[in-house]
N, C-alpha and C. Protein backbone atom coordinates (compact mmCIF):
# COMPACT_ATOMS: atom_id res chain seq x y z
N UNK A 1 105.38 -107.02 -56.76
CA UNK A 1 105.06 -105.76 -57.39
C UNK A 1 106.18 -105.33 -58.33
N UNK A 2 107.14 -105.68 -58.15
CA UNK A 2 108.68 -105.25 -58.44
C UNK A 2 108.69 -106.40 -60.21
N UNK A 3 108.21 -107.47 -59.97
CA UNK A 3 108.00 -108.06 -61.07
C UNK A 3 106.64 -107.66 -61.95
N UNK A 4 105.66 -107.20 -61.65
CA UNK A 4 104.76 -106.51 -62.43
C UNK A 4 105.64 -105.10 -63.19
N UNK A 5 106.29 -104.26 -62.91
CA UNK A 5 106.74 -103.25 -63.32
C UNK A 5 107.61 -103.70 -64.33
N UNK A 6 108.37 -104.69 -63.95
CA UNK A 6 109.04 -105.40 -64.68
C UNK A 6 108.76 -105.63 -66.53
N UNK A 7 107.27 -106.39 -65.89
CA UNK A 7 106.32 -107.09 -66.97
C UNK A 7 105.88 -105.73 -67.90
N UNK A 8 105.62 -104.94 -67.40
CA UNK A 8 105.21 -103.56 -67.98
C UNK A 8 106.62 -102.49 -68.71
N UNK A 9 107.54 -102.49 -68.12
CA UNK A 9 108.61 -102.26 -68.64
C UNK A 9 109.17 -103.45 -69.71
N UNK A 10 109.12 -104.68 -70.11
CA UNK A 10 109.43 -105.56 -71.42
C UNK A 10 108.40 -105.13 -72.30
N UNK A 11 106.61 -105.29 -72.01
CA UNK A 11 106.15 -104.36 -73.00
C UNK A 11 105.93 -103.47 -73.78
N UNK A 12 106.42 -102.20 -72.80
CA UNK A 12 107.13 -101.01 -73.64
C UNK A 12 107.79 -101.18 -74.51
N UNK A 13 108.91 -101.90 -74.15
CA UNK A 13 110.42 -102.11 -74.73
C UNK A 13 109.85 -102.20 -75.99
N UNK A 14 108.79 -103.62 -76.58
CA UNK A 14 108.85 -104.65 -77.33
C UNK A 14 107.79 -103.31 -78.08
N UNK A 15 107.10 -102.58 -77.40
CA UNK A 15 106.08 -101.95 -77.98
C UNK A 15 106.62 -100.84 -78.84
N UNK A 16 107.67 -100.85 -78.07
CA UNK A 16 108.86 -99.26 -79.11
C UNK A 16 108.84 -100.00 -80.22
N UNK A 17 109.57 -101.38 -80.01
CA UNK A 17 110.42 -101.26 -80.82
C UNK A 17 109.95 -102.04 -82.26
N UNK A 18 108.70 -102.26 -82.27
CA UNK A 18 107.81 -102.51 -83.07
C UNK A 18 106.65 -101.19 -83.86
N UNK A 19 107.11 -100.14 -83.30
CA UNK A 19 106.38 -99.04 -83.31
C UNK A 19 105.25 -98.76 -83.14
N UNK A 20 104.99 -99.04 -81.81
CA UNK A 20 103.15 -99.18 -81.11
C UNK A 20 104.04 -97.89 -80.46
N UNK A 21 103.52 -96.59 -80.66
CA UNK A 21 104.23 -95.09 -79.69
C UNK A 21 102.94 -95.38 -78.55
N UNK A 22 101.86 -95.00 -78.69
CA UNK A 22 100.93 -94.94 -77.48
C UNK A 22 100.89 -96.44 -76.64
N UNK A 23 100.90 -97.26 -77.14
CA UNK A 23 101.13 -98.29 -76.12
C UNK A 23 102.18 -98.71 -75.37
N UNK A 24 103.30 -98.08 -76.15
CA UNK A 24 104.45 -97.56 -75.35
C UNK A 24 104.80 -97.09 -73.94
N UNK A 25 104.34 -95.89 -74.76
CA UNK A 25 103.79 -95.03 -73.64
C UNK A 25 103.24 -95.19 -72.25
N UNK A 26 102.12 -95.61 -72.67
CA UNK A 26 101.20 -96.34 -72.02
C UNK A 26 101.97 -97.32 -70.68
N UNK A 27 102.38 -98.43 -71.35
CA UNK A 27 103.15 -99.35 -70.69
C UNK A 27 104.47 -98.28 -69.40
N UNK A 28 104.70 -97.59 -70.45
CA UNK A 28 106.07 -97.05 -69.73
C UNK A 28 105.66 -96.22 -68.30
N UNK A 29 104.42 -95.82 -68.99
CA UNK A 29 104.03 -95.18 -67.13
C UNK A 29 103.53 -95.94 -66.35
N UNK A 30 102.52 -97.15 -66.70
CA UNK A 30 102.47 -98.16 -65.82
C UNK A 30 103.56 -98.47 -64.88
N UNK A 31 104.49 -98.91 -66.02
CA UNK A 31 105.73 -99.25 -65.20
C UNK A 31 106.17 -98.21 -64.35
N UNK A 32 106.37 -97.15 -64.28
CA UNK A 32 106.99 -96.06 -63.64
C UNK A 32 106.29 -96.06 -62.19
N UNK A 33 105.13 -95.81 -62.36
CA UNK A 33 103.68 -95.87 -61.46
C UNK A 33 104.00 -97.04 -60.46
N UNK A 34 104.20 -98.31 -61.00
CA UNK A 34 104.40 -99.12 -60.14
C UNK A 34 105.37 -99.55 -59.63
N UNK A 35 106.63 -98.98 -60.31
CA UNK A 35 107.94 -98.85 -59.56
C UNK A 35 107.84 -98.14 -58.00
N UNK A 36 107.43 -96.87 -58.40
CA UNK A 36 107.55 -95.62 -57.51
C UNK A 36 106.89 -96.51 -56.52
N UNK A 37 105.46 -96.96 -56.69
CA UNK A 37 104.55 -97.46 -55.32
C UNK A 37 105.68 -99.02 -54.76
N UNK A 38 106.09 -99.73 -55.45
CA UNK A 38 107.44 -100.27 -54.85
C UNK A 38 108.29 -99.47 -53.98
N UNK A 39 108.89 -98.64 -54.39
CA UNK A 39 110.05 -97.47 -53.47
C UNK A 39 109.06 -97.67 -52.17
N UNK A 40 108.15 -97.03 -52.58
CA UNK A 40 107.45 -96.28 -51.18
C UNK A 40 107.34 -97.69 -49.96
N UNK A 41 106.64 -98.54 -50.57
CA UNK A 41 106.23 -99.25 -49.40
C UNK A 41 107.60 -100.56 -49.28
N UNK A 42 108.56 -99.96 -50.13
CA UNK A 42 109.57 -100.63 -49.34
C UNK A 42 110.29 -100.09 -48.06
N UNK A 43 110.64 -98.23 -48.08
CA UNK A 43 110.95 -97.49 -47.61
C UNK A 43 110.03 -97.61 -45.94
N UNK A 44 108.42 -97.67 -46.66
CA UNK A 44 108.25 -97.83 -45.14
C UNK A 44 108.21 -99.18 -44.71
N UNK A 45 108.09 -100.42 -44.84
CA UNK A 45 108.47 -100.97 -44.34
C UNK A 45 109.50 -101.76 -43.54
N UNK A 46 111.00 -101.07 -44.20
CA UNK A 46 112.25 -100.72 -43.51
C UNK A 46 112.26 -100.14 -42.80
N UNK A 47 111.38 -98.55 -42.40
CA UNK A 47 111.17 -98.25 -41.14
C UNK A 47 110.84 -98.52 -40.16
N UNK A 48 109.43 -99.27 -40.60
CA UNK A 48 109.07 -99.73 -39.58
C UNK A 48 109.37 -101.36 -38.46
N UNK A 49 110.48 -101.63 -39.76
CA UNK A 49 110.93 -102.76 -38.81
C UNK A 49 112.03 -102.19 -38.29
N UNK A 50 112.39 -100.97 -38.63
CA UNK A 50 113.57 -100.15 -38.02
C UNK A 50 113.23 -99.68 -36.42
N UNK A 51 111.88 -99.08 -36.57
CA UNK A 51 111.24 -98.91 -35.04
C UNK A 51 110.60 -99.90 -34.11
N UNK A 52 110.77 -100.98 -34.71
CA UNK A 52 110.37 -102.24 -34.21
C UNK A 52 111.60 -102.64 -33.05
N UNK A 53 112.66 -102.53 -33.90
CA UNK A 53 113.95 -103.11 -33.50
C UNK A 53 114.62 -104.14 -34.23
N UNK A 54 113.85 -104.76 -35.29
CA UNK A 54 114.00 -105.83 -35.70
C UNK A 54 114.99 -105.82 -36.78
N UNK A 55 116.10 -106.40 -37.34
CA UNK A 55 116.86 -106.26 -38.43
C UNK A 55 116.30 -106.46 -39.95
N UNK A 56 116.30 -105.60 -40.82
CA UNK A 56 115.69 -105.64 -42.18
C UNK A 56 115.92 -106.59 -42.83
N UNK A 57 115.12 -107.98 -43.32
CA UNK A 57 115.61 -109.05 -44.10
C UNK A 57 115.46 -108.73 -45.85
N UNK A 58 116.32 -108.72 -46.25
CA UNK A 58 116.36 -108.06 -47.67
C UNK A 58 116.55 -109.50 -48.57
């Protein structure tokens, strides 16, 4: 997931800087969108191997 956001964040980039503004855009919240849902279900899944007992393999 962390590499999809990725992929969506180089498009932006390339989309600025060619002057596509709305696809920019566009791209840049994708990316954001799928960052954030990264955070989250990394967060819980560190928990829950936290209440498991189990040590977090990163």
């Amino acid at each position: 997931m962390l590499g999809w956001a990725l992929t969506f964040l180089v498009i932006a980039l390339i989309a600025a800087v060619l002057g596509f503004g709305g696809i920019a855009g566009a791209a840049a919240g994708i990316a954001k969108v799928i960052f954030f849902i990264f955070i989250v279900l990394l967060v819980i899944s560190l928990l829950v191997n936290a209440l498991r007992g189990k040590s977090p393999r990163l």
